[in-house]
C-alpha atoms as a PDB file:
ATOM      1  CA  UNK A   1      21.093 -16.513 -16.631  1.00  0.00           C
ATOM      2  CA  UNK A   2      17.183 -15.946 -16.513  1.00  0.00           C
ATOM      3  CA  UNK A   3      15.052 -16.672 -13.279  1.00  0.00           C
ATOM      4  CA  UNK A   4      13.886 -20.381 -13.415  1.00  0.00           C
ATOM      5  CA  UNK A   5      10.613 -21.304 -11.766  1.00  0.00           C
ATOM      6  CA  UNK A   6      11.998 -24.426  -8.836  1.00  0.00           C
ATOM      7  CA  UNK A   7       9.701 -23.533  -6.331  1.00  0.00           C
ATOM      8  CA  UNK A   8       7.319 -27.081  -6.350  1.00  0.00           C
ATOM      9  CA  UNK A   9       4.006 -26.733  -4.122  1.00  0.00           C
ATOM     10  CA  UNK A  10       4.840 -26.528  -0.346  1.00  0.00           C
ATOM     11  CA  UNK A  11       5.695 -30.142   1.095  1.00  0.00           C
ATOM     12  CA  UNK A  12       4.031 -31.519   3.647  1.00  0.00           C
ATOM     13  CA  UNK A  13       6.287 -33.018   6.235  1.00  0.00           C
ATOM     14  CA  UNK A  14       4.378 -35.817   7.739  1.00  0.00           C
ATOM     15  CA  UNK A  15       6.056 -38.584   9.296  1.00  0.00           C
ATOM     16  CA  UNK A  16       3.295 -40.803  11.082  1.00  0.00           C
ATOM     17  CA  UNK A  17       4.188 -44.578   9.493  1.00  0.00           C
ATOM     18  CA  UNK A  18       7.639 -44.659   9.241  1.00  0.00           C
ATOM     19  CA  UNK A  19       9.824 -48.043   7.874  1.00  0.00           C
ATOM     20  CA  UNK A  20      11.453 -49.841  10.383  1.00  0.00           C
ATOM     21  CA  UNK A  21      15.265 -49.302  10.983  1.00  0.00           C
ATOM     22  CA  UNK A  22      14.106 -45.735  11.451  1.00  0.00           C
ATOM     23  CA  UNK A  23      14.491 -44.028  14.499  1.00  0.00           C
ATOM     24  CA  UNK A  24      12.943 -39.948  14.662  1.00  0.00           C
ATOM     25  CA  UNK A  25       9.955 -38.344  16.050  1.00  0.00           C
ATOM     26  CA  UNK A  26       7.784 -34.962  15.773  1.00  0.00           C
ATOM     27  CA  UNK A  27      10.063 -31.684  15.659  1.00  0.00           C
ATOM     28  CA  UNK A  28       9.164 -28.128  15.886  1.00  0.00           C
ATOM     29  CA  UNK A  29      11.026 -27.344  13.218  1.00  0.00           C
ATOM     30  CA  UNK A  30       9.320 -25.456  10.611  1.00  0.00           C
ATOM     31  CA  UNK A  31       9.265 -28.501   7.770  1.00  0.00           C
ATOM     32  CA  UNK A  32      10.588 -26.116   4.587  1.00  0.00           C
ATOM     33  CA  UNK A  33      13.325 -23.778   4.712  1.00  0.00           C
ATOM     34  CA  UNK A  34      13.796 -20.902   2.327  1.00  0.00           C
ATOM     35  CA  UNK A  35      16.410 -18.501   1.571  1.00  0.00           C
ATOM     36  CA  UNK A  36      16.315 -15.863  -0.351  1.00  0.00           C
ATOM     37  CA  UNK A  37      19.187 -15.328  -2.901  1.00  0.00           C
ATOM     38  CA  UNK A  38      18.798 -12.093  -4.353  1.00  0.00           C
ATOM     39  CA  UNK A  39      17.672 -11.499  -8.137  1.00  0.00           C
ATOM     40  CA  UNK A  40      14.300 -13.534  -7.329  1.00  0.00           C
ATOM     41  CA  UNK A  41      16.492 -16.446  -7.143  1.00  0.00           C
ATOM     42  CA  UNK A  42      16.157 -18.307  -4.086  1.00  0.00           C
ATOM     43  CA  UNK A  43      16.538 -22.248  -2.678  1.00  0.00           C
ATOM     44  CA  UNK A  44      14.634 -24.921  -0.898  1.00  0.00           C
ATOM     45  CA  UNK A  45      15.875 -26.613   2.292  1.00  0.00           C
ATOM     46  CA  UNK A  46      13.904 -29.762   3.487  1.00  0.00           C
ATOM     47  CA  UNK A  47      14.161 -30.482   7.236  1.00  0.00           C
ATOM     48  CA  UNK A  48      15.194 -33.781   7.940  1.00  0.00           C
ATOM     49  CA  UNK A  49      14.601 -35.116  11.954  1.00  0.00           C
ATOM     50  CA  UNK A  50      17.598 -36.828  14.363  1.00  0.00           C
ATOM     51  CA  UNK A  51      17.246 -40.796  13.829  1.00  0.00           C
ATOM     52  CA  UNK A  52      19.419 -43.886  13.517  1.00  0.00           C
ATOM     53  CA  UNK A  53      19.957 -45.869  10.427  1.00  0.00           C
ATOM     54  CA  UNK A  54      22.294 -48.787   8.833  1.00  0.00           C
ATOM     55  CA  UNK A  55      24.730 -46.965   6.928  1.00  0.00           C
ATOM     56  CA  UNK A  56      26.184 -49.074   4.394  1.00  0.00           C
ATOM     57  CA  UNK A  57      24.624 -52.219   2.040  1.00  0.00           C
ATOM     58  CA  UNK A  58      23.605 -55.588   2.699  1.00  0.00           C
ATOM     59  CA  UNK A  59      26.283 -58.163   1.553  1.00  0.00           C
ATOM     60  CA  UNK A  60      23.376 -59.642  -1.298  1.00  0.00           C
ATOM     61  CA  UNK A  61      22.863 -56.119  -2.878  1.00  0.00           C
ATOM     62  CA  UNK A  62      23.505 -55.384  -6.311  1.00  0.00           C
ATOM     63  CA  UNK A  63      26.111 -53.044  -7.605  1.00  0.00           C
ATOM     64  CA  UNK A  64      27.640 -53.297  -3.936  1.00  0.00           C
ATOM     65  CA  UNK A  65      31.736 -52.224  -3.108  1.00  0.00           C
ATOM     66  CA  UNK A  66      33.696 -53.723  -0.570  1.00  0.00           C
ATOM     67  CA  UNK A  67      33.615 -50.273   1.057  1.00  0.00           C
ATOM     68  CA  UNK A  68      30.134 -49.976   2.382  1.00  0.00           C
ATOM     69  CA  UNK A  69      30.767 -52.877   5.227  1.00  0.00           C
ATOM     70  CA  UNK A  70      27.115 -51.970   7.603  1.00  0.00           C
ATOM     71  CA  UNK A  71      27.357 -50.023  11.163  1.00  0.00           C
ATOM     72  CA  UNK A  72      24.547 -48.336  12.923  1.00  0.00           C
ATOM     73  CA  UNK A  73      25.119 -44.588  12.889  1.00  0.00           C
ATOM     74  CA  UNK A  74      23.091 -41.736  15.155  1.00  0.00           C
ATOM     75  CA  UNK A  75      22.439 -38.740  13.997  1.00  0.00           C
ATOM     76  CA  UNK A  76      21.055 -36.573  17.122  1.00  0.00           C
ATOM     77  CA  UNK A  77      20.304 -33.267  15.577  1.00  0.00           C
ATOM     78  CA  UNK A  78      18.151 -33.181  12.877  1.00  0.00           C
ATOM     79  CA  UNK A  79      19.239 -30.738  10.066  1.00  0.00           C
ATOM     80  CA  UNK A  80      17.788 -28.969   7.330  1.00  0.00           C
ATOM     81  CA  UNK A  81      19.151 -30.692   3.413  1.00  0.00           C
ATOM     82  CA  UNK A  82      18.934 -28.793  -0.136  1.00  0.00           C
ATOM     83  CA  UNK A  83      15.645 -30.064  -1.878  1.00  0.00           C
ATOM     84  CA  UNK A  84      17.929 -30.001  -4.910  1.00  0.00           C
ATOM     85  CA  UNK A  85      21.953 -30.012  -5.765  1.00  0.00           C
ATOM     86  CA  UNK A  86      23.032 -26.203  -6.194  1.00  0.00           C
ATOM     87  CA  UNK A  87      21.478 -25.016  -9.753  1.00  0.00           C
ATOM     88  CA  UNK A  88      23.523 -23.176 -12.308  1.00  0.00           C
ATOM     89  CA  UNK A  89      20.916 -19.999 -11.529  1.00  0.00           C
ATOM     90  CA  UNK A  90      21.762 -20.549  -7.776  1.00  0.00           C
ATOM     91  CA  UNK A  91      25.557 -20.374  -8.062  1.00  0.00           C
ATOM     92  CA  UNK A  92      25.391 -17.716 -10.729  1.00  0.00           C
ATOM     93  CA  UNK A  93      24.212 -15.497  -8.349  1.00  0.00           C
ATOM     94  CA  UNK A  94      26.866 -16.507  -6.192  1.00  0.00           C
ATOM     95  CA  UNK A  95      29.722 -15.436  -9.031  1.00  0.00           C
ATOM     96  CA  UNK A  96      27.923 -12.705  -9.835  1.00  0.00           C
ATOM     97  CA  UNK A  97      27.615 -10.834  -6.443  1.00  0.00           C
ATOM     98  CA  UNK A  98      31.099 -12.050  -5.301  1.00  0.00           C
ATOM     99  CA  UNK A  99      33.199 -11.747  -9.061  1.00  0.00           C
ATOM    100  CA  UNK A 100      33.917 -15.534  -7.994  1.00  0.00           C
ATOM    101  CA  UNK A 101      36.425 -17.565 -10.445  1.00  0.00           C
ATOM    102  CA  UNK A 102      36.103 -21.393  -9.782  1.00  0.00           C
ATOM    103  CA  UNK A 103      39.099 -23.093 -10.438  1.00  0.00           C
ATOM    104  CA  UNK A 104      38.216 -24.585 -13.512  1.00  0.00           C
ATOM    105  CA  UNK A 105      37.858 -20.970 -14.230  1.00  0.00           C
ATOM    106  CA  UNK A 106      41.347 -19.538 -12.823  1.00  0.00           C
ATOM    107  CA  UNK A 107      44.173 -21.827 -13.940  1.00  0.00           C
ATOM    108  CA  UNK A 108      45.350 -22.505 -16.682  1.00  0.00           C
ATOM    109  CA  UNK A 109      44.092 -26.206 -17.674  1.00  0.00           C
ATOM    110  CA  UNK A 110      40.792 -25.704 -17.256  1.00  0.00           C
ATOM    111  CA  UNK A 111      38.285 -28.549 -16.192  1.00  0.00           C
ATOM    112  CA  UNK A 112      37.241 -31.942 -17.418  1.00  0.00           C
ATOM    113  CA  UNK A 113      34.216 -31.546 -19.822  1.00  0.00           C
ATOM    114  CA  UNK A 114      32.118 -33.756 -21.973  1.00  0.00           C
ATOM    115  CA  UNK A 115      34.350 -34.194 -25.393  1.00  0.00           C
ATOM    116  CA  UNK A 116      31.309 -36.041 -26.954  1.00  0.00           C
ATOM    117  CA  UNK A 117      33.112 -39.398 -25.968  1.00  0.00           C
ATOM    118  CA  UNK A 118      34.276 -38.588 -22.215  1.00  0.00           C
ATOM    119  CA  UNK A 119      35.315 -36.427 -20.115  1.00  0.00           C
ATOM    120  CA  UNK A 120      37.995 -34.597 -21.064  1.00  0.00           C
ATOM    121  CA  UNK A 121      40.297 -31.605 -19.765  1.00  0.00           C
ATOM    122  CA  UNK A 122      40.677 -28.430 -21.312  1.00  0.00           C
ATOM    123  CA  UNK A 123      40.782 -24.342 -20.530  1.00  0.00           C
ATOM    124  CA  UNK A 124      37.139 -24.053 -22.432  1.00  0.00           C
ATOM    125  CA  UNK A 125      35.620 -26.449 -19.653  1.00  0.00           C
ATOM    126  CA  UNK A 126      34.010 -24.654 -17.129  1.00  0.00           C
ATOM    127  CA  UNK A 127      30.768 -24.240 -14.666  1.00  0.00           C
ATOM    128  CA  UNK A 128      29.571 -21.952 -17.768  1.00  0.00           C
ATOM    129  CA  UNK A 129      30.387 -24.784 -20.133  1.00  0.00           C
ATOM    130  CA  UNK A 130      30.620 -28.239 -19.543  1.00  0.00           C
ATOM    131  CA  UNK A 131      30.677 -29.356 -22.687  1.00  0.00           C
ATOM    132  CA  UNK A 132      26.416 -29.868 -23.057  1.00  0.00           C
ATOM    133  CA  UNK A 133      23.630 -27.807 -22.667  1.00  0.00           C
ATOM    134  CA  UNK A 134      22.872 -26.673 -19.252  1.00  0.00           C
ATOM    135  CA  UNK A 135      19.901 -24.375 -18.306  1.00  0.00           C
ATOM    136  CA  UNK A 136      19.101 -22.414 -14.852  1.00  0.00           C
ATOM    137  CA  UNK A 137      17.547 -25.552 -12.920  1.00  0.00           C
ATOM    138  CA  UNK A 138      20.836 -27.696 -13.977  1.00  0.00           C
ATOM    139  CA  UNK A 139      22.789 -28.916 -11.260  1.00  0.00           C
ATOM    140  CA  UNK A 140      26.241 -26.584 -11.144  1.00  0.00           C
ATOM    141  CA  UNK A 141      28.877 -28.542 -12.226  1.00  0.00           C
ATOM    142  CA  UNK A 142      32.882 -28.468 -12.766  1.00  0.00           C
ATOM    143  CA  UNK A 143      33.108 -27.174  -9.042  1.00  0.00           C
ATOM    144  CA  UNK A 144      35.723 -28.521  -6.720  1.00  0.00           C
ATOM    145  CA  UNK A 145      35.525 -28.796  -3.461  1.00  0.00           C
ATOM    146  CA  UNK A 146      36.478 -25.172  -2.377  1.00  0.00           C
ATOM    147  CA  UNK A 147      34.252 -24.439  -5.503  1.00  0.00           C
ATOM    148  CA  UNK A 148      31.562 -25.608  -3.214  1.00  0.00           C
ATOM    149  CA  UNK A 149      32.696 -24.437   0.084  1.00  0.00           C
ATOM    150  CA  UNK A 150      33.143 -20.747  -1.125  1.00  0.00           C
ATOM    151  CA  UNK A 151      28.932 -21.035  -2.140  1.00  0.00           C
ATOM    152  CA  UNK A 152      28.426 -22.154   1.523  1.00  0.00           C
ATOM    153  CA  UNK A 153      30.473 -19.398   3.337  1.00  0.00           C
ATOM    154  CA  UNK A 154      28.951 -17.204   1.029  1.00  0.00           C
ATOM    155  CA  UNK A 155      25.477 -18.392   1.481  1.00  0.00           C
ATOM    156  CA  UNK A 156      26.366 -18.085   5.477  1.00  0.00           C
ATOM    157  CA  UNK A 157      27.070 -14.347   4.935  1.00  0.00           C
ATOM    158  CA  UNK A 158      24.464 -13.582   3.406  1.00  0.00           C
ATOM    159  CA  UNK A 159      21.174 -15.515   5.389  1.00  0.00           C
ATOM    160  CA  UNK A 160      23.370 -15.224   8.833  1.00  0.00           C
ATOM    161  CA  UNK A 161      22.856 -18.531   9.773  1.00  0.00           C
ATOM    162  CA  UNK A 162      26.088 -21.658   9.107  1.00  0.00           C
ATOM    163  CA  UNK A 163      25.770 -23.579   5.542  1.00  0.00           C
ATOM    164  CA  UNK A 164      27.835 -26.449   5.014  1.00  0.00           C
ATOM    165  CA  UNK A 165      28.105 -29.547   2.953  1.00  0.00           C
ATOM    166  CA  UNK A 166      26.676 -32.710   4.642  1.00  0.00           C
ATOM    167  CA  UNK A 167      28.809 -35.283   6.340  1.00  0.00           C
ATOM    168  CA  UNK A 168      28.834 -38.877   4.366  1.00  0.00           C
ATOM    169  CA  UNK A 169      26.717 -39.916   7.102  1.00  0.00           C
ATOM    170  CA  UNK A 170      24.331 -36.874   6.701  1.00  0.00           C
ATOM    171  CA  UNK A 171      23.749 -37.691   3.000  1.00  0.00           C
ATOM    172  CA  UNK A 172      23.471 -41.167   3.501  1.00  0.00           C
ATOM    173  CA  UNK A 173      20.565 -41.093   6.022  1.00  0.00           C
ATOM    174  CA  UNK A 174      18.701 -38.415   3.538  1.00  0.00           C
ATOM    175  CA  UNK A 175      18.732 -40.135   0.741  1.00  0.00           C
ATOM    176  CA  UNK A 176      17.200 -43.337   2.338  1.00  0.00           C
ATOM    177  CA  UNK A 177      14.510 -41.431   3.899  1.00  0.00           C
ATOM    178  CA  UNK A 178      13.678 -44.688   6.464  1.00  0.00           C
ATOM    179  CA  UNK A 179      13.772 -46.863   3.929  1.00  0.00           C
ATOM    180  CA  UNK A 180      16.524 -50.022   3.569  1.00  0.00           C
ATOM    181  CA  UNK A 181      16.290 -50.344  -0.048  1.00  0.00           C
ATOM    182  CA  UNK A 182      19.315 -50.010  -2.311  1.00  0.00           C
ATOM    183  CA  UNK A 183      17.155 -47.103  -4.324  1.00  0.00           C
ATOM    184  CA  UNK A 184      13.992 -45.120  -3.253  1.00  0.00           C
ATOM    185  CA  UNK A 185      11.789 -47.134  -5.545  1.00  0.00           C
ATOM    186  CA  UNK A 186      13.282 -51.041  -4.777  1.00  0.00           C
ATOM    187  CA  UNK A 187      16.116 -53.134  -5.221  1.00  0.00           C
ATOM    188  CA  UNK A 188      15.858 -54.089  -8.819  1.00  0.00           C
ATOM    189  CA  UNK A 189      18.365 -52.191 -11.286  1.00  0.00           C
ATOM    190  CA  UNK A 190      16.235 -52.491 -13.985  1.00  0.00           C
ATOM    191  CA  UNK A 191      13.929 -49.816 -12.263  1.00  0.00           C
ATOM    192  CA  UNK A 192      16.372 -47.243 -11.505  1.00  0.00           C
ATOM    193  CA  UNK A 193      15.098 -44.952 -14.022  1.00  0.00           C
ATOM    194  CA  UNK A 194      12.538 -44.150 -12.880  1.00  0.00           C
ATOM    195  CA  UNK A 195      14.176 -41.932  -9.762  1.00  0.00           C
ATOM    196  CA  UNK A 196      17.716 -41.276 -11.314  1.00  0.00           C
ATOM    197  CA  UNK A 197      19.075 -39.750 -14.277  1.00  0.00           C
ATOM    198  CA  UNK A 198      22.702 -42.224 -14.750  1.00  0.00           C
ATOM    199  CA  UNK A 199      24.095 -44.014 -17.922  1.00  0.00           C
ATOM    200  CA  UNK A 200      22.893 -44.431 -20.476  1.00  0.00           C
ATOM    201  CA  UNK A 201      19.567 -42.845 -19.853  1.00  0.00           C
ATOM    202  CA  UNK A 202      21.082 -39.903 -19.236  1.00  0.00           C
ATOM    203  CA  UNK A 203      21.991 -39.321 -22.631  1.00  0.00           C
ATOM    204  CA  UNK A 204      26.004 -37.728 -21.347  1.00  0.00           C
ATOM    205  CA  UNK A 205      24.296 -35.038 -19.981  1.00  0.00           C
ATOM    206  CA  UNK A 206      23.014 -33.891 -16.776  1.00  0.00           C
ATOM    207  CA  UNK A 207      18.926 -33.090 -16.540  1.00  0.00           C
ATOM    208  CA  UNK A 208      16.879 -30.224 -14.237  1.00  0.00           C
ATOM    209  CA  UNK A 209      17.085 -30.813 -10.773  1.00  0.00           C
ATOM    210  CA  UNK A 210      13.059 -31.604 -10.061  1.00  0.00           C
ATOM    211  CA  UNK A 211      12.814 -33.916 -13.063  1.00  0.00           C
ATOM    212  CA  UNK A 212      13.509 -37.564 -11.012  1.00  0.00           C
ATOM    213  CA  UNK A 213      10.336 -37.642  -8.060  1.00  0.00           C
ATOM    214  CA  UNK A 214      11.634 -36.602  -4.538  1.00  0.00           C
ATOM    215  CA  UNK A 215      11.859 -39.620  -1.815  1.00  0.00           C
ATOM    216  CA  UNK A 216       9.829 -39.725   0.960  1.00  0.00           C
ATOM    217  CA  UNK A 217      11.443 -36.942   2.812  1.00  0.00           C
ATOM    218  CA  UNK A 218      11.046 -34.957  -0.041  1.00  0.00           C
ATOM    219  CA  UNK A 219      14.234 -34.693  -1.498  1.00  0.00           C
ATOM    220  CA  UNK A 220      15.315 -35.157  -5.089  1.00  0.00           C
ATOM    221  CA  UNK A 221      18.531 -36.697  -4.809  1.00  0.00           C
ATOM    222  CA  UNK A 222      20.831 -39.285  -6.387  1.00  0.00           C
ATOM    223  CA  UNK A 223      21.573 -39.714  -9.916  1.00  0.00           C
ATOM    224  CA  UNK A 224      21.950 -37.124 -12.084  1.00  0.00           C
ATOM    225  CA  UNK A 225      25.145 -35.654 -10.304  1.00  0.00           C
ATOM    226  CA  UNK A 226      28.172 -37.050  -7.711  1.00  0.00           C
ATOM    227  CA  UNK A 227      27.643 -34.652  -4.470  1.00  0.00           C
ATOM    228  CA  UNK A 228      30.415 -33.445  -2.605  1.00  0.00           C
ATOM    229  CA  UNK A 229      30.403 -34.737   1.349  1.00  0.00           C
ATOM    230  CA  UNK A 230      32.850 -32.838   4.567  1.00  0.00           C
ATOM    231  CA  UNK A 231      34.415 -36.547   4.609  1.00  0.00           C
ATOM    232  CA  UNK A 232      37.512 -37.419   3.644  1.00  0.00           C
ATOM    233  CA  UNK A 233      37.420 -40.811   2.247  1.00  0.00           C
ATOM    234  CA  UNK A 234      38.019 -43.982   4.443  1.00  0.00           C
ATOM    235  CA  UNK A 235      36.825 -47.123   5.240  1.00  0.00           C
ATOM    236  CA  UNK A 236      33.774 -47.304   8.118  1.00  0.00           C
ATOM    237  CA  UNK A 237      34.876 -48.234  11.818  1.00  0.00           C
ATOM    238  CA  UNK A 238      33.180 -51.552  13.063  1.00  0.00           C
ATOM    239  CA  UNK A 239      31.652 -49.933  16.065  1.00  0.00           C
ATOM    240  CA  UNK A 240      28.316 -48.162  16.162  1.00  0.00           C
ATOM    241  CA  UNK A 241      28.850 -44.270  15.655  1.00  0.00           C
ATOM    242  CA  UNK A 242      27.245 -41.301  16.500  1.00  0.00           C
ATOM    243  CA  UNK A 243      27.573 -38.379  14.083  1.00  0.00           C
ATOM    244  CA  UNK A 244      30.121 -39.416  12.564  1.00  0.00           C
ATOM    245  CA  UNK A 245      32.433 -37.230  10.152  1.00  0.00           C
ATOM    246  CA  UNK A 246      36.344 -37.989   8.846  1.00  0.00           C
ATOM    247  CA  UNK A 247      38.217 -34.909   9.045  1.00  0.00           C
ATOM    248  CA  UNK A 248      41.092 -35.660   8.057  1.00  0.00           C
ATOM    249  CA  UNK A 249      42.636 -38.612   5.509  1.00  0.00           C
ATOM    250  CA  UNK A 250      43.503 -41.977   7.445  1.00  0.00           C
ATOM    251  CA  UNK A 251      46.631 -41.762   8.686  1.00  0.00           C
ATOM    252  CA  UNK A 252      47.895 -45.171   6.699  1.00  0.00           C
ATOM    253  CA  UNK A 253      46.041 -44.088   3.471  1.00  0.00           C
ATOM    254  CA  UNK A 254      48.957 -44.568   0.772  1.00  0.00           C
ATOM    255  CA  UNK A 255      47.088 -42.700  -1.420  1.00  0.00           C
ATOM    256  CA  UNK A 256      46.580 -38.841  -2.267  1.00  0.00           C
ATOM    257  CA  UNK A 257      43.660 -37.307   0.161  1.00  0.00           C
ATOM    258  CA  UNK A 258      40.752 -37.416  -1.534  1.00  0.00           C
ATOM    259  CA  UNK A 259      36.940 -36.655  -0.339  1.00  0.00           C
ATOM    260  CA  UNK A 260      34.049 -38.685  -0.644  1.00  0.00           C
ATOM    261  CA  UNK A 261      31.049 -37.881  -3.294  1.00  0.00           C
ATOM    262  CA  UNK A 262      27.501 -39.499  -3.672  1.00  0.00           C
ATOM    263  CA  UNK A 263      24.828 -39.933  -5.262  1.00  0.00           C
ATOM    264  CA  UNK A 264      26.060 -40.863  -8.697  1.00  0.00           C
ATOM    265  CA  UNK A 265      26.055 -39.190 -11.768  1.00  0.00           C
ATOM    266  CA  UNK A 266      24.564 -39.003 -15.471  1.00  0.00           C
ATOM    267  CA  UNK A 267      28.047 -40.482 -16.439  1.00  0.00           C
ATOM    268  CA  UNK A 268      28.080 -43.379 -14.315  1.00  0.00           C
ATOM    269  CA  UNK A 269      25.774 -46.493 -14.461  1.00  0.00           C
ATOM    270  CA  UNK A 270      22.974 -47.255 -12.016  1.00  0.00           C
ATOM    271  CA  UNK A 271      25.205 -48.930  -9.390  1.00  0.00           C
ATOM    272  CA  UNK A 272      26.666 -45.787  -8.743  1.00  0.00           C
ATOM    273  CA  UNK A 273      23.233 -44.672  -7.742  1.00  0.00           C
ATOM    274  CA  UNK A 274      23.012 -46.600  -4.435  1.00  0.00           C
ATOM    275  CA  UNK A 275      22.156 -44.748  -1.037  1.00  0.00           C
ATOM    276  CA  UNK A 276      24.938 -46.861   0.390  1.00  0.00           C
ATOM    277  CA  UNK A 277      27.401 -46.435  -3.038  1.00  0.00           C
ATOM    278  CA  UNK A 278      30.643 -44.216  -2.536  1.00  0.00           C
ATOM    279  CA  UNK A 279      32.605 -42.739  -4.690  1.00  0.00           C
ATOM    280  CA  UNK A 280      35.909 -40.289  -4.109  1.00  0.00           C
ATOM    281  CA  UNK A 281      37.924 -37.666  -5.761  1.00  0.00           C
ATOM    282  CA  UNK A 282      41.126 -35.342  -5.023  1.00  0.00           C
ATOM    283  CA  UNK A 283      39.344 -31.901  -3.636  1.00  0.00           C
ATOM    284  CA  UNK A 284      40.797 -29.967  -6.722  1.00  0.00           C
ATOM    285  CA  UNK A 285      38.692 -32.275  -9.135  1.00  0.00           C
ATOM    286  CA  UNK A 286      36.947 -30.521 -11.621  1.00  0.00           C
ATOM    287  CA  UNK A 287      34.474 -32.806 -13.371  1.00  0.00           C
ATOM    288  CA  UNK A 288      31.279 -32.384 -15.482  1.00  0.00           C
ATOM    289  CA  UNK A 289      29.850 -34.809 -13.634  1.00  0.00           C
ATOM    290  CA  UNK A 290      30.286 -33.356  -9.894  1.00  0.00           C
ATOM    291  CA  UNK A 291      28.035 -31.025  -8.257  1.00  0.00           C
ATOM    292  CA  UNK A 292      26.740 -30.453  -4.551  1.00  0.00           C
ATOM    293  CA  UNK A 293      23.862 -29.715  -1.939  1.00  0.00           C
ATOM    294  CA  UNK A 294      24.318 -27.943   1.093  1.00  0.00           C
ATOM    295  CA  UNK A 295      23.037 -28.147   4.300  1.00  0.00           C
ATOM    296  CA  UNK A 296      22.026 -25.866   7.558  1.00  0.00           C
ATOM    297  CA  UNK A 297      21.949 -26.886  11.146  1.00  0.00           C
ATOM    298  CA  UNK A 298      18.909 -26.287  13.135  1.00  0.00           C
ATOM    299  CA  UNK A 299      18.296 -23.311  14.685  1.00  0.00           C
ATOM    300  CA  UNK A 300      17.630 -24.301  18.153  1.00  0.00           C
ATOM    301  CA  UNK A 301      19.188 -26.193  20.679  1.00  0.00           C
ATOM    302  CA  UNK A 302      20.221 -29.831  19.910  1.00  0.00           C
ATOM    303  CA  UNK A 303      16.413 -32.484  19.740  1.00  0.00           C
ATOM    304  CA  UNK A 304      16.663 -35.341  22.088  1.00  0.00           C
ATOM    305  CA  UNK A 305      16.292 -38.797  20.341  1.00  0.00           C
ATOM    306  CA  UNK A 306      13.195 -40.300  21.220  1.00  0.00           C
ATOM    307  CA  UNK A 307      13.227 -44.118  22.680  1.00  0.00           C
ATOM    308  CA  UNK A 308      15.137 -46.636  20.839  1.00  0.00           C
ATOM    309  CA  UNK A 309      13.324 -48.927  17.976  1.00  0.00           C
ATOM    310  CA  UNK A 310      15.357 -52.306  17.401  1.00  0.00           C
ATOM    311  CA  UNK A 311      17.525 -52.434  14.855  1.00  0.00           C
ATOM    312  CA  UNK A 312      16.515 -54.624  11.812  1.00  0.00           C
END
């Protein structure tokens, strides 16, 4: 795959005015984290500061599950958050330098592609070829979950610093940027467009990474691809929580494990979208419509919050 040009003008990180329900303060973290991926390739990492926010959706919002019942959640380490899902160019240099297989790739079946009427499994479908055209600054998809972990532990090895994929929580916060709104630009479906690739404006396909506006963190995320999250799926506790992360499947769950995935996708309609939506998947799913973002803990010592704001 040839070199695609990512790299956007340097951000700048100022958060002076920011919405209530917020909760963060100045860092001295450096605002923009990049690492260099060999080949010229290389990736984006957006600091995001400690806080507390309302995880979940109002009971009024559109598009809203019985699953995203509100807490208050605080995060106290801020953490740095892929600009962009994992591009096709990024994890191709991951395969490349490691002779990695996913397992779309390895067994037999192959993965679930796009027949030209749904997704559909078979051994041709794979991060190479989902069944549409995908160029360098496409998000990867057709990766499982150990698909995306074995990027992170490689990523780790070669930067020397951890890489993981966010908590639930993590994402959650990111995406809303301070804001309470069910998307980055409003509550009003009719307007998701404008900052999300989904159905059917997607046109069954997934788009480059920078081509939906970043939120005011400056991150481009939801829409165009489901994101893979540490959590395995469950419903919220009542109580307030404080980094909160589900390591392992509830232990009355009747169902198989699976783990949770945001953001929504180009084959999913705008609901799907949400910051508070959720959506969940066995770890060995394969789809063409399920990607990821990683993340990297700060490199200093944990930030104290600053004074608590009241909660909306």
């Amino acid at each position: 795959m040839r070199p695609a040009l990512l790299l956007q003008p340097a951000l700048r990180m100022i958060f002076l005015l920011l919405p209530l329900g917020w909760v963060g303060g100045a860092h001295a973290a450096d605002p923009l984290l990049r690492v260099d991926l060999g080949q010229g390739a290389q990736m984006e990492l957006v600091w995001v500061p400690p806080g507390r926010f309302l995880q979940g959706s109002p009971a009024g919002e559109p598009g809203r599950h019985d699953d995203e019942a509100r807490r208050e959640v605080t995060l106290t380490q801020g953490f740095y958050l892929g600009k962009f899902p994992v591009t096709c160019w990024q994890y191709d240099r991951f395969a490349t330098e490691t002779h990695f297989r996913t397992e779309a790739e390895r067994g037999p079946s192959g993965g679930f592609g796009w027949d030209g009427r749904a997704l559909t499994q078979g051994p041709q479908f794979n991060w190479r070829s989902p069944g549409f055209p995908q160029g360098d600054d496409s998000p990867v998809t057709v990766v499982t979950y150990a698909d995306a972990e074995a990027f992170c532990a490689w990523l780790s090895r070669r930067s020397g610093r951890a890489f993981t994929l966010p908590t639930e929580a993590q994402w959650e916060y990111a995406r809303r940027a301070g804001a309470t709104n069910a998307w980055s630009n409003g509550n009003d479906p009719a307007h998701v467009g404008a900052v999300a690739w989904c159905r059917p404006l997607a046109g069954d396909q997934t788009h480059p990474v920078d081509s939906r506006p970043p939120n005011a963190w400056g991150l481009c995320i939801g829409g165009n691809v489901f994101e893979w999250c540490r959590d395995f799926y469950g419903p919220y506790g009542p109580a307030p929580a404080i980094d909160p992360v589900r390591l392992s499947p509830p232990p009355d769950d009747s169902d198989p494990p699976r783990r949770v995935l945001r953001g929504g996708s180009w084959n999913r309609e705008a609901a799907f979208t949400r910051a508070a939506a959720r959506y969940r998947n066995t770890p060995a799913s394969r789809n063409a419509d399920n990607g990821f973002r990683v993340l990297a803990p700060p490199p200093t010592a944990p930030q104290p919050l600053p004074p608590t704001h009241p909660t909306p």
